[in-house]
PDB file of N, CA and C in Angstrom:
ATOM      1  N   UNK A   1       0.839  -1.178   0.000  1.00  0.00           N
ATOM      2  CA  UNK A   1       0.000   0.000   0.000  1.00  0.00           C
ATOM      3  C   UNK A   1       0.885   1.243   0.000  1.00  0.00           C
ATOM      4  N   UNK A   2       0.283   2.078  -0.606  1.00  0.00           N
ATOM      5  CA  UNK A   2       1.531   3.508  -1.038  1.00  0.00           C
ATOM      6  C   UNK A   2       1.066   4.065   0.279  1.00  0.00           C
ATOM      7  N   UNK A   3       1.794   4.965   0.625  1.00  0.00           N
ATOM      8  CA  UNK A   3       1.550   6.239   1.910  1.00  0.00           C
ATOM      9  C   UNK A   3       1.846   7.401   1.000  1.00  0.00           C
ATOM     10  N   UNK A   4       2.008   7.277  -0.209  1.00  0.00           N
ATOM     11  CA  UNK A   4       2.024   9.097  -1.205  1.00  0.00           C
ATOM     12  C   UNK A   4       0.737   9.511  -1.167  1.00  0.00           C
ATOM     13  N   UNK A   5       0.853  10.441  -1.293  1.00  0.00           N
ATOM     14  CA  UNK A   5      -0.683  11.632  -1.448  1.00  0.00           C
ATOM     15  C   UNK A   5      -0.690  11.638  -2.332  1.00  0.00           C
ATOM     16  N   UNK A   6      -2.195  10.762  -2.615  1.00  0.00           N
ATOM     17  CA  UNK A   6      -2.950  11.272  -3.884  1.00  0.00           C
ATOM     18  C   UNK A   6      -4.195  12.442  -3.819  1.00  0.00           C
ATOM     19  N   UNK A   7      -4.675  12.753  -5.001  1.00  0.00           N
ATOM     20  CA  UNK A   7      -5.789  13.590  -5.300  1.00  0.00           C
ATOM     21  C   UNK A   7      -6.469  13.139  -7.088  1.00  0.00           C
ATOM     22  N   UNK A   8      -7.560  13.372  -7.197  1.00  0.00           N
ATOM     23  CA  UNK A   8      -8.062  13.398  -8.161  1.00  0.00           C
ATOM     24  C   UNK A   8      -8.762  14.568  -8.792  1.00  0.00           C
ATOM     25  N   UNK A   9      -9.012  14.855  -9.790  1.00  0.00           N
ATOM     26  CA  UNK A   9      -8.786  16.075 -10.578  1.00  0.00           C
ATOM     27  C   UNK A   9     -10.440  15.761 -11.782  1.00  0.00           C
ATOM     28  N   UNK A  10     -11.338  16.213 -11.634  1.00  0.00           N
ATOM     29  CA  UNK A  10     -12.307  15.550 -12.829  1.00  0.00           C
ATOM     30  C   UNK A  10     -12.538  17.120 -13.735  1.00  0.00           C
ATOM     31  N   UNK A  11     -12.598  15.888 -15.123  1.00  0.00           N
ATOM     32  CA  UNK A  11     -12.836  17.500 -15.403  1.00  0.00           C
ATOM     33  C   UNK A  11     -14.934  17.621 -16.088  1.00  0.00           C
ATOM     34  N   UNK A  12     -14.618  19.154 -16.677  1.00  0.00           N
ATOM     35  CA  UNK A  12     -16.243  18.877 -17.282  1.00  0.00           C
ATOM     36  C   UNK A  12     -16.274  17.821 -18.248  1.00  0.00           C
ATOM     37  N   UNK A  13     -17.508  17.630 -18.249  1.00  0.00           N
ATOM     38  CA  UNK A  13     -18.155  16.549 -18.967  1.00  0.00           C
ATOM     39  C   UNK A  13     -18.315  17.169 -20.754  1.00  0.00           C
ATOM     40  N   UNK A  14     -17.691  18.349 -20.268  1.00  0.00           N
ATOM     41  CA  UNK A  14     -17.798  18.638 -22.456  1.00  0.00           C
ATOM     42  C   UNK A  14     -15.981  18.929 -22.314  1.00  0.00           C
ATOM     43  N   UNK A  15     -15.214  18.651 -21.728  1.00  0.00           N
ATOM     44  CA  UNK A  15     -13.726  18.631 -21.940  1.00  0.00           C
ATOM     45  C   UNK A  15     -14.005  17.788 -23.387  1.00  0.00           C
ATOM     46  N   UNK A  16     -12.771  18.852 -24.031  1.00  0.00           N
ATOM     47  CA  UNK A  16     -12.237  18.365 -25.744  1.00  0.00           C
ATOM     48  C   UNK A  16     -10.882  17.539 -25.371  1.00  0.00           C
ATOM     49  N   UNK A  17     -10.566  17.147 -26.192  1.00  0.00           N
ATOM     50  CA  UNK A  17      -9.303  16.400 -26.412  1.00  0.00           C
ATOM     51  C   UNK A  17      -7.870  17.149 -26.098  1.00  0.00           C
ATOM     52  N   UNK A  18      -8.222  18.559 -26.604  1.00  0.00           N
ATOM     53  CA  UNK A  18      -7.057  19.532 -26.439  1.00  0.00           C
ATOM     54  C   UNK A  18      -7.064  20.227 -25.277  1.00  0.00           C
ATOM     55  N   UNK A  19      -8.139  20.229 -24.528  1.00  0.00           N
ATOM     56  CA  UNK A  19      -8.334  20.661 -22.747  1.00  0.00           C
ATOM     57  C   UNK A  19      -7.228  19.533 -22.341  1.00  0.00           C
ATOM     58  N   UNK A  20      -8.173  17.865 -22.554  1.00  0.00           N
ATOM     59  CA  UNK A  20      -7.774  16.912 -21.758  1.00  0.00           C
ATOM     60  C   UNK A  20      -6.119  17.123 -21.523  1.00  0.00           C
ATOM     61  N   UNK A  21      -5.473  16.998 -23.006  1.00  0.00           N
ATOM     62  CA  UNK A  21      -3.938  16.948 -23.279  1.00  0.00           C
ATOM     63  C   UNK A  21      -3.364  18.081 -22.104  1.00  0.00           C
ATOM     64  N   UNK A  22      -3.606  19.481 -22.617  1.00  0.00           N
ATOM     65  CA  UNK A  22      -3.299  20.610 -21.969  1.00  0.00           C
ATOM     66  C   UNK A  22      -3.093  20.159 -20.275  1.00  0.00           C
ATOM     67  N   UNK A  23      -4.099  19.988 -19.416  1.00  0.00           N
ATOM     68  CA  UNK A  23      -4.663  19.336 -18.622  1.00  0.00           C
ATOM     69  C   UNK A  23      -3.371  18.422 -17.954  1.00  0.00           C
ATOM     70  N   UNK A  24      -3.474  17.044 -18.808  1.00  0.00           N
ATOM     71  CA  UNK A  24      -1.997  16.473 -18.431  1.00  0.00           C
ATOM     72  C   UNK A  24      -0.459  17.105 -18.514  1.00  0.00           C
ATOM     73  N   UNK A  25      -0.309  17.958 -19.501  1.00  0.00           N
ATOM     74  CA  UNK A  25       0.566  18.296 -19.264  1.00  0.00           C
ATOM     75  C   UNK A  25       1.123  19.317 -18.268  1.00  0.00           C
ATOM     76  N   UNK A  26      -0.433  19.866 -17.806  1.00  0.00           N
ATOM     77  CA  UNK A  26       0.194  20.998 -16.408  1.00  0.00           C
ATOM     78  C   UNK A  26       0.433  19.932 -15.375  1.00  0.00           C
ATOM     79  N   UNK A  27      -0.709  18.800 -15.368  1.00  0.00           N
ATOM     80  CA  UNK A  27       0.030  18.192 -14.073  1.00  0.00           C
ATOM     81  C   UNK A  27       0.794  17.664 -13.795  1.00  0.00           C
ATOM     82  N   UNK A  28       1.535  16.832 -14.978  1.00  0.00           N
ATOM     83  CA  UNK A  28       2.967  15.923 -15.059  1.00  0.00           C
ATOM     84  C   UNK A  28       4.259  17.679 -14.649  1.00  0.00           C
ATOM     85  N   UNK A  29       3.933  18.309 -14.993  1.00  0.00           N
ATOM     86  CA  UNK A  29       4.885  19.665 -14.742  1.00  0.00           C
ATOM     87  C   UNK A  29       5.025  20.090 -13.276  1.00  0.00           C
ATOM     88  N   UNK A  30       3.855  19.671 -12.715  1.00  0.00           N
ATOM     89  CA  UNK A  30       3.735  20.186 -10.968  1.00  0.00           C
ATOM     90  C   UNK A  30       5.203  19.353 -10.732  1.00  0.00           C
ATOM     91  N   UNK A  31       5.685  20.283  -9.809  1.00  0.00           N
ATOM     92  CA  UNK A  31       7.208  19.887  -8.618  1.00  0.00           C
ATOM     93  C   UNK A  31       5.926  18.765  -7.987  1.00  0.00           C
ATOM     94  N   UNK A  32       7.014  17.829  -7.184  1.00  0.00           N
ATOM     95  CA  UNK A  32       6.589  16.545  -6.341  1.00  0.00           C
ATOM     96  C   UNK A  32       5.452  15.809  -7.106  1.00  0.00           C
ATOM     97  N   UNK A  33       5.086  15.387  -8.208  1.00  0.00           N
ATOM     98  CA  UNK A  33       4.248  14.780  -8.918  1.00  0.00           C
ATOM     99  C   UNK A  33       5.234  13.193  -9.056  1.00  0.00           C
ATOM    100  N   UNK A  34       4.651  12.770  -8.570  1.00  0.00           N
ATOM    101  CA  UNK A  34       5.174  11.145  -8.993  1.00  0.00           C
ATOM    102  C   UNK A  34       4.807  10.523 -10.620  1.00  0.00           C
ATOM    103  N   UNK A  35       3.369  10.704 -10.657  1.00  0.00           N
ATOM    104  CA  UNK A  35       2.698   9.814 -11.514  1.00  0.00           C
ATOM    105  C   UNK A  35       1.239  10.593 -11.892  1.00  0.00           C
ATOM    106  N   UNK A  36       1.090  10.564 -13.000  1.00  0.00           N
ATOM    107  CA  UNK A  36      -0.422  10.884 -13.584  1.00  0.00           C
ATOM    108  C   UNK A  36      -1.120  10.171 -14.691  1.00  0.00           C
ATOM    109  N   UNK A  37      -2.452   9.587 -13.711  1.00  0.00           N
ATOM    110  CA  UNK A  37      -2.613   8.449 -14.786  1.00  0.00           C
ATOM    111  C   UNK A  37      -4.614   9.307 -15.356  1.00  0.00           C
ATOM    112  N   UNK A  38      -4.884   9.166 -16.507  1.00  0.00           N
ATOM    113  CA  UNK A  38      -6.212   9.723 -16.853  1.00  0.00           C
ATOM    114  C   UNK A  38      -7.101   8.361 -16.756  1.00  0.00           C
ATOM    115  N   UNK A  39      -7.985   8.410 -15.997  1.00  0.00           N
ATOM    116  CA  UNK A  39      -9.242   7.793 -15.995  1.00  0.00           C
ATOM    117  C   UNK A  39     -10.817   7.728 -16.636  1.00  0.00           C
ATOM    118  N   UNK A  40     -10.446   7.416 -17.860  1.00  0.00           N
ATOM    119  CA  UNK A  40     -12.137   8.054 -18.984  1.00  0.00           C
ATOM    120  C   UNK A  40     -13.053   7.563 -18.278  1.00  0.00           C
ATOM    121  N   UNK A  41     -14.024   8.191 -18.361  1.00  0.00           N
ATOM    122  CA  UNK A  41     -15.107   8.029 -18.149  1.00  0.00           C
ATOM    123  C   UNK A  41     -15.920   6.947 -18.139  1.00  0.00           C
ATOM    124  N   UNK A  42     -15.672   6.418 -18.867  1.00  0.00           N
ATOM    125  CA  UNK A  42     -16.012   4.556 -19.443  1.00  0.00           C
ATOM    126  C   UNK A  42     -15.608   3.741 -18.331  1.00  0.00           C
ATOM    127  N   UNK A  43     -14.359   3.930 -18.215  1.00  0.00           N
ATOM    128  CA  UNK A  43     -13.583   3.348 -17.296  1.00  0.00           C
ATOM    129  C   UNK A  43     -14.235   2.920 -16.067  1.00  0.00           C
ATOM    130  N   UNK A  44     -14.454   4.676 -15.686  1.00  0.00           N
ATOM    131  CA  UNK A  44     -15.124   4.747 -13.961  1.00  0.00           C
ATOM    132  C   UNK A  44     -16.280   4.211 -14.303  1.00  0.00           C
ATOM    133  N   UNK A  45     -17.136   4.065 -15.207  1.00  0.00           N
ATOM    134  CA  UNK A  45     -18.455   3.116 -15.407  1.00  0.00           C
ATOM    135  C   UNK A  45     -18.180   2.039 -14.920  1.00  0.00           C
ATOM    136  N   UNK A  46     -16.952   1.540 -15.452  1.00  0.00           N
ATOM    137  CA  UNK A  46     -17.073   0.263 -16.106  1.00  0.00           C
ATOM    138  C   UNK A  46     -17.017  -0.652 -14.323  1.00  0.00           C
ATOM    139  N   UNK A  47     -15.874   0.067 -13.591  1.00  0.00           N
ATOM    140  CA  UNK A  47     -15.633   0.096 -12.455  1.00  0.00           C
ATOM    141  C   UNK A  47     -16.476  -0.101 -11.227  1.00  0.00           C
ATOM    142  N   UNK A  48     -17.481   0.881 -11.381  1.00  0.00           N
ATOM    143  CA  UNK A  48     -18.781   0.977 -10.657  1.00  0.00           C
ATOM    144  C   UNK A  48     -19.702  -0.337 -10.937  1.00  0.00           C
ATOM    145  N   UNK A  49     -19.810  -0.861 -11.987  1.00  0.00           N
ATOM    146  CA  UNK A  49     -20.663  -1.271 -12.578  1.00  0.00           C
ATOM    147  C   UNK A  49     -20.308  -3.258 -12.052  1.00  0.00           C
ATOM    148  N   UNK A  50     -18.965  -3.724 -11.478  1.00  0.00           N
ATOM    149  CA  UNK A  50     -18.408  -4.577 -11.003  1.00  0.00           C
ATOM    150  C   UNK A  50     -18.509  -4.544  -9.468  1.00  0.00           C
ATOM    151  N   UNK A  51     -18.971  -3.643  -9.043  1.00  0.00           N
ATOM    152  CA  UNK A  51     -19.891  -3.833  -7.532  1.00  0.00           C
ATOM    153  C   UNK A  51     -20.878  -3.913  -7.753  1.00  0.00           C
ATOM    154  N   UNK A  52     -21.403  -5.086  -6.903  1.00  0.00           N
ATOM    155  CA  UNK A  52     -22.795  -5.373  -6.458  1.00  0.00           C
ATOM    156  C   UNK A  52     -23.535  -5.175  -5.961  1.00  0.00           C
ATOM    157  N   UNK A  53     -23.104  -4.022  -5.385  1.00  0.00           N
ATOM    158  CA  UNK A  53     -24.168  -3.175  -4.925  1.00  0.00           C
ATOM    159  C   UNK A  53     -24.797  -1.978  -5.612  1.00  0.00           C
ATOM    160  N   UNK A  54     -23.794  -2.351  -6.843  1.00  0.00           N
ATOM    161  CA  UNK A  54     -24.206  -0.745  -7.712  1.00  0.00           C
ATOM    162  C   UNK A  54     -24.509  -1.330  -9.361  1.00  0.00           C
ATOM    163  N   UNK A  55     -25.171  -2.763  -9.377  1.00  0.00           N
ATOM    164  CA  UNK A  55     -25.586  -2.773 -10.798  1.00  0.00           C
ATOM    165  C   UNK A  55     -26.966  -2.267 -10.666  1.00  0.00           C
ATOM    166  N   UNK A  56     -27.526  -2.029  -9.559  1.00  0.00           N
ATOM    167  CA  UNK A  56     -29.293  -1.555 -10.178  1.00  0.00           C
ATOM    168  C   UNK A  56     -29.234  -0.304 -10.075  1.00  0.00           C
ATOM    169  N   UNK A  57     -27.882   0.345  -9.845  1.00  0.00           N
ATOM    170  CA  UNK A  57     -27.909   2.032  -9.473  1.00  0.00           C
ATOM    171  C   UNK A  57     -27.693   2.229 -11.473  1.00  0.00           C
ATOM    172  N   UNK A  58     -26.580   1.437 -11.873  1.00  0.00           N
ATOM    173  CA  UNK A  58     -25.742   1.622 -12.869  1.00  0.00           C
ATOM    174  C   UNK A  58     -27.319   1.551 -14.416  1.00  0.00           C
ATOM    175  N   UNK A  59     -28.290   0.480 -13.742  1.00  0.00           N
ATOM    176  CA  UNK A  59     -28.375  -0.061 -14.976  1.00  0.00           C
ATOM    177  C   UNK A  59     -29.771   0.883 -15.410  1.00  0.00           C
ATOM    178  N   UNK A  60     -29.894   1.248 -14.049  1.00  0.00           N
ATOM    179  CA  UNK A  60     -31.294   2.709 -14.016  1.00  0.00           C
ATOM    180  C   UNK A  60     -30.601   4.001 -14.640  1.00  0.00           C
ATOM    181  N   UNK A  61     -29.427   3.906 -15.151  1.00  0.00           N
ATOM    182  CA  UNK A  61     -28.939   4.962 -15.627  1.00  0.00           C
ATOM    183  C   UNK A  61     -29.263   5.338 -17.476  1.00  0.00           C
ATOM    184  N   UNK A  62     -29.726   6.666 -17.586  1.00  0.00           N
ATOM    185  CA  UNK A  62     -29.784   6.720 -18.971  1.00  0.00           C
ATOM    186  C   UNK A  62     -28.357   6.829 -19.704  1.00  0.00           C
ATOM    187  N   UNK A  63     -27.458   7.394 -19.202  1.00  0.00           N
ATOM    188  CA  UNK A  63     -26.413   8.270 -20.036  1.00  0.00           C
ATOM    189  C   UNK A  63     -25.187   8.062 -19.106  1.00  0.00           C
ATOM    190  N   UNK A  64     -24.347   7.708 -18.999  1.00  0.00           N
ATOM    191  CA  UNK A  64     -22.708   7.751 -18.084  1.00  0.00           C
ATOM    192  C   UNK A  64     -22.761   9.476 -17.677  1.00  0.00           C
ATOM    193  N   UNK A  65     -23.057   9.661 -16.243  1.00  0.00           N
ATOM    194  CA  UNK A  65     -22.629  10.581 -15.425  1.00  0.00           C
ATOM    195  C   UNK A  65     -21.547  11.475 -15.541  1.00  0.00           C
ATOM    196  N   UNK A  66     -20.402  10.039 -15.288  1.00  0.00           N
ATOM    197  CA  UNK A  66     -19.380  10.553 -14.585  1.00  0.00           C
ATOM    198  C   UNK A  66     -18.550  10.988 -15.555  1.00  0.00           C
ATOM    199  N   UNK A  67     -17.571  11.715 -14.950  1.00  0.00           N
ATOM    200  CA  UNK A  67     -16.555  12.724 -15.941  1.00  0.00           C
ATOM    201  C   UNK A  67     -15.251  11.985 -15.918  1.00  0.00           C
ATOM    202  N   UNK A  68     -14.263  11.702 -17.496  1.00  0.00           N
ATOM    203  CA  UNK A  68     -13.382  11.959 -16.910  1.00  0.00           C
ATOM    204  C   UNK A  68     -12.419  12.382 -15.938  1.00  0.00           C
ATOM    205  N   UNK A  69     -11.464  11.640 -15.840  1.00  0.00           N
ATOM    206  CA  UNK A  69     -10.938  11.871 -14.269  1.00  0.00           C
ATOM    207  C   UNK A  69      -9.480  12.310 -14.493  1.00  0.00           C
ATOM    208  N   UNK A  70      -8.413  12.582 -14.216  1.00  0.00           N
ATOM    209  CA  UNK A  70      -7.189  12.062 -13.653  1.00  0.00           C
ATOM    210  C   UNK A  70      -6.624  12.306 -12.165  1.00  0.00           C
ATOM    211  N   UNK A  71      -5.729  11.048 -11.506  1.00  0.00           N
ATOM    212  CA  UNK A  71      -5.660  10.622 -10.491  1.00  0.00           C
ATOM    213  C   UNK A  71      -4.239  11.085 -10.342  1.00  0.00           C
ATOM    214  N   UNK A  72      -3.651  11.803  -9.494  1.00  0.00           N
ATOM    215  CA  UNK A  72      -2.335  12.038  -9.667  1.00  0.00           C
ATOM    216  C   UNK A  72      -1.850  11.964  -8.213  1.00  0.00           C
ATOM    217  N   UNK A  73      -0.397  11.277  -8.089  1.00  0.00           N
ATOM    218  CA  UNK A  73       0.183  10.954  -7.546  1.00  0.00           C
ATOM    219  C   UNK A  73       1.451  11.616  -7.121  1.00  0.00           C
ATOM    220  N   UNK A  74       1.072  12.064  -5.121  1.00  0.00           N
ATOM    221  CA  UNK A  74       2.666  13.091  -5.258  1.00  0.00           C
ATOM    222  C   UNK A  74       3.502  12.131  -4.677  1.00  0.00           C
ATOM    223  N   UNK A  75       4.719  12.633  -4.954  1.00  0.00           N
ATOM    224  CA  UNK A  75       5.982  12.133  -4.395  1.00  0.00           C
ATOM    225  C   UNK A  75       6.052  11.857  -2.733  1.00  0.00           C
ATOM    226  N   UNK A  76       6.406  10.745  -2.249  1.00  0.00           N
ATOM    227  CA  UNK A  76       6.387  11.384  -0.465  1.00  0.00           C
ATOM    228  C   UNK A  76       7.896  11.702   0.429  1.00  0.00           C
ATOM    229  N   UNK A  77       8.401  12.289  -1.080  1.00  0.00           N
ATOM    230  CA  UNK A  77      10.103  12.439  -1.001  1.00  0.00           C
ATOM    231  C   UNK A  77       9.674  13.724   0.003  1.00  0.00           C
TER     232      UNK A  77
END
């Protein structure tokens, strides 16, 4: 198990491709950044959707909610 500080970062739900990019590249630039990984949207569906407690939340859904994500990881130098 890591002891680094993480945070997650979502963005809007109409982010373009050239936000997203932009986006990663300020945060890979932050001092003490370990790691930055992007989480689509699909993804976090897909995620949610593998608990069992959340297929009748998931499947009452018209449209995927959730926003793109990225999860970034600081250093615990």
């Amino acid at each position: 198990m890591s002891s680094d500080p993480e945070f997650s970062v979502f963005l809007l739900l109409d982010a373009g491709k050239a936000e997203v990019a932009e986006l990663d590249k300020r945060l890979r630039s932050l001092g003490g950044v370990a790691r930055v990984d992007f989480k689509p949207r699909d993804a976090a569906l897909e995620e949610f959707r593998k608990h069992p407690s959340m297929g009748d939340v998931i499947a009452a859904l018209d449209k995927n909610p959730l926003p793109d994500a990225f999860v970034v990881r600081m250093s615990g130098n």
